[in-house]
PDB file of N, CA and C in Angstrom:
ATOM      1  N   UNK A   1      24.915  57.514  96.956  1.00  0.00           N
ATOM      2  CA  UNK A   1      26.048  58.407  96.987  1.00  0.00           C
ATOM      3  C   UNK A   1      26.587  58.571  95.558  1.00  0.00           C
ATOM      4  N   UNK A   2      27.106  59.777  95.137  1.00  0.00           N
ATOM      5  CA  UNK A   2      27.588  60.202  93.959  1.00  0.00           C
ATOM      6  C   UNK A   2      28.745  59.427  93.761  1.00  0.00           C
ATOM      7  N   UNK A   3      29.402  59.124  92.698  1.00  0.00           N
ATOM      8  CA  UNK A   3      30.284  58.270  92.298  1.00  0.00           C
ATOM      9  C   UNK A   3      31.343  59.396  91.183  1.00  0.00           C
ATOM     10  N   UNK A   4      30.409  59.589  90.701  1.00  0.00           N
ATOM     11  CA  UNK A   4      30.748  60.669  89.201  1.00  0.00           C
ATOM     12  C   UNK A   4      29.879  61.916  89.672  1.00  0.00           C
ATOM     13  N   UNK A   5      30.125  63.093  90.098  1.00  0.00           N
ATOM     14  CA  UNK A   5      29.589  64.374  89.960  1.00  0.00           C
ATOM     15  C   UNK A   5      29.451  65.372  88.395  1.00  0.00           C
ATOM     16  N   UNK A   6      30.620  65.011  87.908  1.00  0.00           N
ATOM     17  CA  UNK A   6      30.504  65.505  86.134  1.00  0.00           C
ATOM     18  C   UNK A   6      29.513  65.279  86.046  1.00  0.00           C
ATOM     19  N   UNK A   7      28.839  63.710  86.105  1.00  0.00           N
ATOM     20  CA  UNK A   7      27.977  63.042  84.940  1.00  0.00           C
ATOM     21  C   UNK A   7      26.779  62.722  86.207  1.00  0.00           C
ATOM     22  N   UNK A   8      26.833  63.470  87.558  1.00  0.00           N
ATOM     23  CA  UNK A   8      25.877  62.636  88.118  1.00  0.00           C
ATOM     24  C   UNK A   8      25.231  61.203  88.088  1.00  0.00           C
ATOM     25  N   UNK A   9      26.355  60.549  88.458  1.00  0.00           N
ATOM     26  CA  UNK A   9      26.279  59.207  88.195  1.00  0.00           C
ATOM     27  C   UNK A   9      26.882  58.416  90.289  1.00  0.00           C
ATOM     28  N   UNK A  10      25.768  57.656  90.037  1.00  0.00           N
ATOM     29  CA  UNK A  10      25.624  57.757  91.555  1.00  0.00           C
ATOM     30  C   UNK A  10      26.673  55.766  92.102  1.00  0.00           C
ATOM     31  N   UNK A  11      26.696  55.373  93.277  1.00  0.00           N
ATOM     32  CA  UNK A  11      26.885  53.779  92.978  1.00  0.00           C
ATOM     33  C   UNK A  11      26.076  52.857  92.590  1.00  0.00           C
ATOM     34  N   UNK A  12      24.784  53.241  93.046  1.00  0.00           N
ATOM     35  CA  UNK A  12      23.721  52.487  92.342  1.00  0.00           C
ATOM     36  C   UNK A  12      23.781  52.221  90.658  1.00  0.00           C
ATOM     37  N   UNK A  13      23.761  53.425  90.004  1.00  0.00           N
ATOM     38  CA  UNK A  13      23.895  53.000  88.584  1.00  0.00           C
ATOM     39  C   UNK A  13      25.287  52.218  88.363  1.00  0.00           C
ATOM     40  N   UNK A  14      26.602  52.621  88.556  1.00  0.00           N
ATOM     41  CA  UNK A  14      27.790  51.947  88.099  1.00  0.00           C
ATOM     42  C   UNK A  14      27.446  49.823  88.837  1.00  0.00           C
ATOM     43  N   UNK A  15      27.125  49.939  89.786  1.00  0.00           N
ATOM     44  CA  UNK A  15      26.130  48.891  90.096  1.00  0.00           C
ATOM     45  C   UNK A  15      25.423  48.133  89.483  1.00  0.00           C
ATOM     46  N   UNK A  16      24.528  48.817  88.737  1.00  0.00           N
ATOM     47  CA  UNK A  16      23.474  48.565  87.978  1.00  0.00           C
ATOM     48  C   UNK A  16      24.296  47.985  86.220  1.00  0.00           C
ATOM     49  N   UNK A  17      25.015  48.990  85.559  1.00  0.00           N
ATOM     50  CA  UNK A  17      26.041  48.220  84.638  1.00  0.00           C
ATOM     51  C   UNK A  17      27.381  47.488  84.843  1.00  0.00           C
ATOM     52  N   UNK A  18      27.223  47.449  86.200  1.00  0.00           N
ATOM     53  CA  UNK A  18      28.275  45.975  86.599  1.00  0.00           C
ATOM     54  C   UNK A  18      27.565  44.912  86.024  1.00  0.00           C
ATOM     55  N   UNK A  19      26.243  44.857  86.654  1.00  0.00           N
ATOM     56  CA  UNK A  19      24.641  43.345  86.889  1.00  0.00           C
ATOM     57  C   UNK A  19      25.374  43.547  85.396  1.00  0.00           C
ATOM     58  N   UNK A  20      25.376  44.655  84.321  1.00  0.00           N
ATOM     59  CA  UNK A  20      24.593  44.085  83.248  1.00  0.00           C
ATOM     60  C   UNK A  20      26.088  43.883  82.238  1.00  0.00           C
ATOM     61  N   UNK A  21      27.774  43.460  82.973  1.00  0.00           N
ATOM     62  CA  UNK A  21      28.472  43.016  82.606  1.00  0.00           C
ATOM     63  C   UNK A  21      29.622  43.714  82.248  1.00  0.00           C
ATOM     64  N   UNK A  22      29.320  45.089  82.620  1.00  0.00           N
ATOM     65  CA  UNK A  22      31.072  46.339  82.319  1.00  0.00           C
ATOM     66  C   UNK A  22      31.784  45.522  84.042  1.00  0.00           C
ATOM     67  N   UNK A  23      33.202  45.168  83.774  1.00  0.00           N
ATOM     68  CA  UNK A  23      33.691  44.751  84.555  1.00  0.00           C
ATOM     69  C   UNK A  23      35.071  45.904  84.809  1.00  0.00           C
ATOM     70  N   UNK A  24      35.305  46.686  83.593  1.00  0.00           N
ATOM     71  CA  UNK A  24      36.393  47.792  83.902  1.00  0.00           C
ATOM     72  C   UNK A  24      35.828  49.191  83.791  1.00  0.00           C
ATOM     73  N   UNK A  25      36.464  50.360  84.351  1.00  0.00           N
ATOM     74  CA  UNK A  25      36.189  51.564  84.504  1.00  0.00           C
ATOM     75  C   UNK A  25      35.943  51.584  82.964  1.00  0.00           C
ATOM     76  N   UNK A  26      36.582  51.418  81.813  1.00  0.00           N
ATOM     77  CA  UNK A  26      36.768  51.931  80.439  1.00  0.00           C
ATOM     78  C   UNK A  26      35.184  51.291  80.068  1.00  0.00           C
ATOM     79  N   UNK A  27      34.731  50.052  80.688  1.00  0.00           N
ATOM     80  CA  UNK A  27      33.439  49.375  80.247  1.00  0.00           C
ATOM     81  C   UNK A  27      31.985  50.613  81.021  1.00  0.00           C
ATOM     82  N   UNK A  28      32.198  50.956  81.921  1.00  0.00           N
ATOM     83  CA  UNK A  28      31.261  51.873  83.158  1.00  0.00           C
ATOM     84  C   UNK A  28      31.540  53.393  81.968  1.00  0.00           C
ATOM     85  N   UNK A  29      32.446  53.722  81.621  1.00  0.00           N
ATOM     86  CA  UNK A  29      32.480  55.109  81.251  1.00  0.00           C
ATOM     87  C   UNK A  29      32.385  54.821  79.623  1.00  0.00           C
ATOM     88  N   UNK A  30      31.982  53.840  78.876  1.00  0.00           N
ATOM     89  CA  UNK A  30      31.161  53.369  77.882  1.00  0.00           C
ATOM     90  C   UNK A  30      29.358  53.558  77.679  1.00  0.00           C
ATOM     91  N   UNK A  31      29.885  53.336  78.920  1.00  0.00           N
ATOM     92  CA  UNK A  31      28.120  52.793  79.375  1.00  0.00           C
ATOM     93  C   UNK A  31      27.011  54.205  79.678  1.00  0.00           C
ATOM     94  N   UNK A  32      27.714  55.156  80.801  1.00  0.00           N
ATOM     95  CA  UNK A  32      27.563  55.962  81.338  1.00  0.00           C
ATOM     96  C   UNK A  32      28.374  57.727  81.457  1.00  0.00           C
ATOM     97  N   UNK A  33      28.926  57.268  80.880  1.00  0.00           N
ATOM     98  CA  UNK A  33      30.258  58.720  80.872  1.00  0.00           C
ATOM     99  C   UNK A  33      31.328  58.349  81.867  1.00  0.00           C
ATOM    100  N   UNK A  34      30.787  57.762  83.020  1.00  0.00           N
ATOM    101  CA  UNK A  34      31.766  57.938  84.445  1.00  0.00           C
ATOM    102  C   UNK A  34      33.229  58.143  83.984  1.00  0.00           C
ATOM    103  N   UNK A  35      34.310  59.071  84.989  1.00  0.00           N
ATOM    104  CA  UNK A  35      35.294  59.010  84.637  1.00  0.00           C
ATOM    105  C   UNK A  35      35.746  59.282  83.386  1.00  0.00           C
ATOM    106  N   UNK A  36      35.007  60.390  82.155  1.00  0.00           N
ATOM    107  CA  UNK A  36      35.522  60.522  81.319  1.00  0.00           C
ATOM    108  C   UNK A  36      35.367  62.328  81.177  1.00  0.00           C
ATOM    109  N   UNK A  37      35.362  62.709  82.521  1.00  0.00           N
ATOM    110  CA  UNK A  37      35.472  63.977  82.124  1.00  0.00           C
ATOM    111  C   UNK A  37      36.943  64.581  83.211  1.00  0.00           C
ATOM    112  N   UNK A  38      36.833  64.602  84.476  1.00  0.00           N
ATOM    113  CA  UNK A  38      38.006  65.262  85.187  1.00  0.00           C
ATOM    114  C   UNK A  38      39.136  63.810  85.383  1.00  0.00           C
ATOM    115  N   UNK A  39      37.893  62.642  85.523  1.00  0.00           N
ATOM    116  CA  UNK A  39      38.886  61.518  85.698  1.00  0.00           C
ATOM    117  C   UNK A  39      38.865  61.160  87.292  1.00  0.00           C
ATOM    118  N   UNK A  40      38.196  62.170  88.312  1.00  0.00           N
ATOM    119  CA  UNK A  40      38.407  61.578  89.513  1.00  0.00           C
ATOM    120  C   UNK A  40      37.802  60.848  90.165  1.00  0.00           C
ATOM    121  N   UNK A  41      37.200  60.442  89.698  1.00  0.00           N
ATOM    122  CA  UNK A  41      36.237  58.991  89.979  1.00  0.00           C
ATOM    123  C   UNK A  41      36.605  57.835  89.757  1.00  0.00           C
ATOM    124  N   UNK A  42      37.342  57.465  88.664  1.00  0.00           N
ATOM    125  CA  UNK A  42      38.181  56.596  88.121  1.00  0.00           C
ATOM    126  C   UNK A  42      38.562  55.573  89.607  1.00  0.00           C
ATOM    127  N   UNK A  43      39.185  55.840  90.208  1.00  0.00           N
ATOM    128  CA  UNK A  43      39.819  54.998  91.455  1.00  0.00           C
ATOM    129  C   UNK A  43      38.546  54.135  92.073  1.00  0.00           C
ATOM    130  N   UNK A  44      37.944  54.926  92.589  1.00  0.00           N
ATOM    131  CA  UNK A  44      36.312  55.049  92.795  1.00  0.00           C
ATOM    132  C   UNK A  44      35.680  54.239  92.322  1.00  0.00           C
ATOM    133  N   UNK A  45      35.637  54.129  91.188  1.00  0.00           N
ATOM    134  CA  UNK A  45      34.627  52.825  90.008  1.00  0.00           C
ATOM    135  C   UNK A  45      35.458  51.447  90.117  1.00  0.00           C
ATOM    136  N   UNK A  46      37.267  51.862  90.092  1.00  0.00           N
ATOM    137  CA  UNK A  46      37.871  50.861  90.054  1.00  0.00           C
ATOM    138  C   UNK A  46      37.429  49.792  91.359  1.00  0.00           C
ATOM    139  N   UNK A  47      37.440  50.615  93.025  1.00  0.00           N
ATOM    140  CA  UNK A  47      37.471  49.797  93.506  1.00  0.00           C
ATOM    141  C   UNK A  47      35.513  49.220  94.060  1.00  0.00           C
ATOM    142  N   UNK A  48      34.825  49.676  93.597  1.00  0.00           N
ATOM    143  CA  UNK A  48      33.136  49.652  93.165  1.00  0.00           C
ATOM    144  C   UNK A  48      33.323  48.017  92.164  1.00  0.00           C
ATOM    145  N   UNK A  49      33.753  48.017  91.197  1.00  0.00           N
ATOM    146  CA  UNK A  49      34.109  47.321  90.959  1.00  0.00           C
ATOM    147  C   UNK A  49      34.636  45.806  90.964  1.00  0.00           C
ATOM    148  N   UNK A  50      35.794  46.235  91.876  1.00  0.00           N
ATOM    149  CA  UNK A  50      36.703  44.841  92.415  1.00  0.00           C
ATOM    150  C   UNK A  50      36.138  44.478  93.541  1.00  0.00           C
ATOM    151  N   UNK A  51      35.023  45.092  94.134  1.00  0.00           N
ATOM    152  CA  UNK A  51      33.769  44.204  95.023  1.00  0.00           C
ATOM    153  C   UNK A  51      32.842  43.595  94.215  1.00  0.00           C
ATOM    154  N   UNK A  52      32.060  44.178  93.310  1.00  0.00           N
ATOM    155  CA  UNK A  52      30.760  43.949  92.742  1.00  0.00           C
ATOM    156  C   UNK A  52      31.173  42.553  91.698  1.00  0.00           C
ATOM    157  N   UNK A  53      32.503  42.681  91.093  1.00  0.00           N
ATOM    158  CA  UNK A  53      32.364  41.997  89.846  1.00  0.00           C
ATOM    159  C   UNK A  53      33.139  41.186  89.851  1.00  0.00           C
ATOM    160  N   UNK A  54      32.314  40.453  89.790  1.00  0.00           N
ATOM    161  CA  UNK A  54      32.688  38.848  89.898  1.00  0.00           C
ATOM    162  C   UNK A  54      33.187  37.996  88.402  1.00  0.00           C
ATOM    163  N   UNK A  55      32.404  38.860  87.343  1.00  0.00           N
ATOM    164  CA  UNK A  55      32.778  37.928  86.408  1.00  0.00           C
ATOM    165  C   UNK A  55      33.594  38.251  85.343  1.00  0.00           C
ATOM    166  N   UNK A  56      34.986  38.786  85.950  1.00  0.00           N
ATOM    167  CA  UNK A  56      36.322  39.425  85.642  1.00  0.00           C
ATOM    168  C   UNK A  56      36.785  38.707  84.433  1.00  0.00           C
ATOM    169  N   UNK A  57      37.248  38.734  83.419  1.00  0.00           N
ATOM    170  CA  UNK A  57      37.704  37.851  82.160  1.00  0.00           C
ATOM    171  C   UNK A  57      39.469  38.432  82.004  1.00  0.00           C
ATOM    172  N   UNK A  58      40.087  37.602  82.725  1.00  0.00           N
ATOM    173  CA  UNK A  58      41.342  37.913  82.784  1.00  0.00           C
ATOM    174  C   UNK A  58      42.299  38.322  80.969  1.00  0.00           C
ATOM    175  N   UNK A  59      41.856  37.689  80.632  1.00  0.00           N
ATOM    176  CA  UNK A  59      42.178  37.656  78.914  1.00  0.00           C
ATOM    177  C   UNK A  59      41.265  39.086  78.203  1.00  0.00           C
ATOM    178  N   UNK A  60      40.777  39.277  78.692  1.00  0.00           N
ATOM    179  CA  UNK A  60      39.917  40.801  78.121  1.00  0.00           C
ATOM    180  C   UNK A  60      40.627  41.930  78.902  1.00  0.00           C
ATOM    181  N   UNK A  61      41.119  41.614  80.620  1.00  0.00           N
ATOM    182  CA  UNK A  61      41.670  42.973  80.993  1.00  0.00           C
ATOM    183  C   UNK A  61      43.329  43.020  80.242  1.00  0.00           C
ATOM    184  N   UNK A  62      43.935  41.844  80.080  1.00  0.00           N
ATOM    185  CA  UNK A  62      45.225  41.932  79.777  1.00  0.00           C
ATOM    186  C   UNK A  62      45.061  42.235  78.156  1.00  0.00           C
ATOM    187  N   UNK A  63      44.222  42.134  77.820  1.00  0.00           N
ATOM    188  CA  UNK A  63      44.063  42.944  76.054  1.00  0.00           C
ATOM    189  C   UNK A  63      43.748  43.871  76.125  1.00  0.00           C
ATOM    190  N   UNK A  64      42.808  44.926  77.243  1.00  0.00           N
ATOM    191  CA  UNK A  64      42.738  46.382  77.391  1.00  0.00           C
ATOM    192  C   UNK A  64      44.220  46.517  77.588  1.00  0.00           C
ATOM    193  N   UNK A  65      44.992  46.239  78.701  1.00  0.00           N
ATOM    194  CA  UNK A  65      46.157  46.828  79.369  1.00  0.00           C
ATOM    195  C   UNK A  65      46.725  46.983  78.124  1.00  0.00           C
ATOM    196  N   UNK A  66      47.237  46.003  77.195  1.00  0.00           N
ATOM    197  CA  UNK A  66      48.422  45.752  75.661  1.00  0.00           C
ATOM    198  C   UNK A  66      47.640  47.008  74.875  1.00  0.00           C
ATOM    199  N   UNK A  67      46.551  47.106  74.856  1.00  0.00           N
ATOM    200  CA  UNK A  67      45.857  47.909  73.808  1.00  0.00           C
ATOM    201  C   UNK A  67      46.407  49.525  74.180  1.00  0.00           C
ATOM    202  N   UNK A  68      46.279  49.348  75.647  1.00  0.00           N
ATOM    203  CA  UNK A  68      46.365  50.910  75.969  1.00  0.00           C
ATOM    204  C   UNK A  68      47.940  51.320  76.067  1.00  0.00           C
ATOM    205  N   UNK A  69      49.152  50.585  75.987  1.00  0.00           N
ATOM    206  CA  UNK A  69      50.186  50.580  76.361  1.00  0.00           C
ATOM    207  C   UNK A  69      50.683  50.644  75.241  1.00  0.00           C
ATOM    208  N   UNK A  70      50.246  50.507  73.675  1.00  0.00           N
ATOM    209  CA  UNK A  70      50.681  50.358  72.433  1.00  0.00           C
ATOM    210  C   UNK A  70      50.975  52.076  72.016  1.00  0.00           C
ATOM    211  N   UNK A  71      52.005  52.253  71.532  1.00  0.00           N
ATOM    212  CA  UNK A  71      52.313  53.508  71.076  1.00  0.00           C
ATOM    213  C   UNK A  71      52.026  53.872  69.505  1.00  0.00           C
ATOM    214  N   UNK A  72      51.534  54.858  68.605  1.00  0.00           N
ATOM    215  CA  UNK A  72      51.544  54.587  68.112  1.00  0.00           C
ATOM    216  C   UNK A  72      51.955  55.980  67.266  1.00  0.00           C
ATOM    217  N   UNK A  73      52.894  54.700  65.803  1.00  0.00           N
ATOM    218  CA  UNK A  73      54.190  55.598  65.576  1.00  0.00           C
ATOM    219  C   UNK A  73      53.362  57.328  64.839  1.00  0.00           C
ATOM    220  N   UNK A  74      54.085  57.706  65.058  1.00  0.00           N
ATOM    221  CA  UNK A  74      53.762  59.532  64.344  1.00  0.00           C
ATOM    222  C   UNK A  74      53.943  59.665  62.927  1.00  0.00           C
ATOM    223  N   UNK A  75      53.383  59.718  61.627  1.00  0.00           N
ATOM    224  CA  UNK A  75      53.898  60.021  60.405  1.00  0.00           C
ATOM    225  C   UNK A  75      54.949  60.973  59.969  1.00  0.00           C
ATOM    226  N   UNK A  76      55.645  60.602  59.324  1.00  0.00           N
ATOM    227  CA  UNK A  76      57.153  61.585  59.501  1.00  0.00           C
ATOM    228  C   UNK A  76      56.276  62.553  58.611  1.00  0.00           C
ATOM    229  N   UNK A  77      56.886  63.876  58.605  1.00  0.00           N
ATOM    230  CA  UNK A  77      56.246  64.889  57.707  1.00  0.00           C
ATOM    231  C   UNK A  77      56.839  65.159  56.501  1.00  0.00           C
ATOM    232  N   UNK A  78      56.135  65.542  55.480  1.00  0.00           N
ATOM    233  CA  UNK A  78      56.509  65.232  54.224  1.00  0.00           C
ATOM    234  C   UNK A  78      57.957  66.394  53.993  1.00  0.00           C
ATOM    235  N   UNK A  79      58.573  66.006  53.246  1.00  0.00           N
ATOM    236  CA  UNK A  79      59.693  67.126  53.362  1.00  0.00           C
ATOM    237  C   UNK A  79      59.338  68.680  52.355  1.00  0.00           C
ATOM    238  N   UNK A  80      60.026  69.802  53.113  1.00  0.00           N
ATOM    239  CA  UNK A  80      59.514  70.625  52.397  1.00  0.00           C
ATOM    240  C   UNK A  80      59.887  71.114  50.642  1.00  0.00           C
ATOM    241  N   UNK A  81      59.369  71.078  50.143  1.00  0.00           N
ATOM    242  CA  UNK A  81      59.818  71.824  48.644  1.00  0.00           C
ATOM    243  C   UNK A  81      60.811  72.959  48.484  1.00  0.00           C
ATOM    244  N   UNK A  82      61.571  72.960  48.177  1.00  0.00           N
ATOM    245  CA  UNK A  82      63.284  74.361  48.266  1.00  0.00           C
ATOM    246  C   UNK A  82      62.591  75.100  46.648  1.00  0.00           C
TER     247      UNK A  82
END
C-alpha cells in the first residue's frame, strides 16, 4: 500500500529504512522524500513508525523537537542613506 503518493513510496520501503535505522518522519523523508512534498503522509509514517521502531533514542528525538522549535532571529535591515 502507498504511504507517500508524491514520491510513490509504498510501507514496505518506509519499512525497509526503519530495518536500516530512520526512527523519525524527518529520518524516512531524508532517506526517501516521504512527506516532503504536500506533507500528508507525515501522520502516516509517524504512526508506521511507532509500531516498527523499536530502537527510538529518546535524546535524539528531544534534540530534533529543541532544534525545530528554535527561532531564528531576522537581521535588522541596514538603515537607509537620506
Amino acid at each position: 500500500m502507498y504511504v507517500c503518493s508524491c514520491f510513490g513510496i509504498t510501507e514496505a520501503q518506509v519499512k525497509k529504512h526503519a530495518d536500516a535505522g530512520a526512527c523519525t518522519p524527518r529520518q524516512i523523508a531524508s532517506a526517501c522524500k516521504a512527506g516532503t512534498d504536500c506533507g500528508g503522509c507525515v501522520r502516516r509514517i509517524q504512526a508506521l513508525l511507532g509500531r516498527d521502531c523499536s530502537r527510538r533514542d529518546l535524546t535524539g528525538q528531544q534534540r530534533e523537537s529543541a532544534a525545530a522549535s528554535v527561532t531564528h532571529p531576522v537581521p535588522a535591515a541596514a538603515p537607509l542613506a537620506a
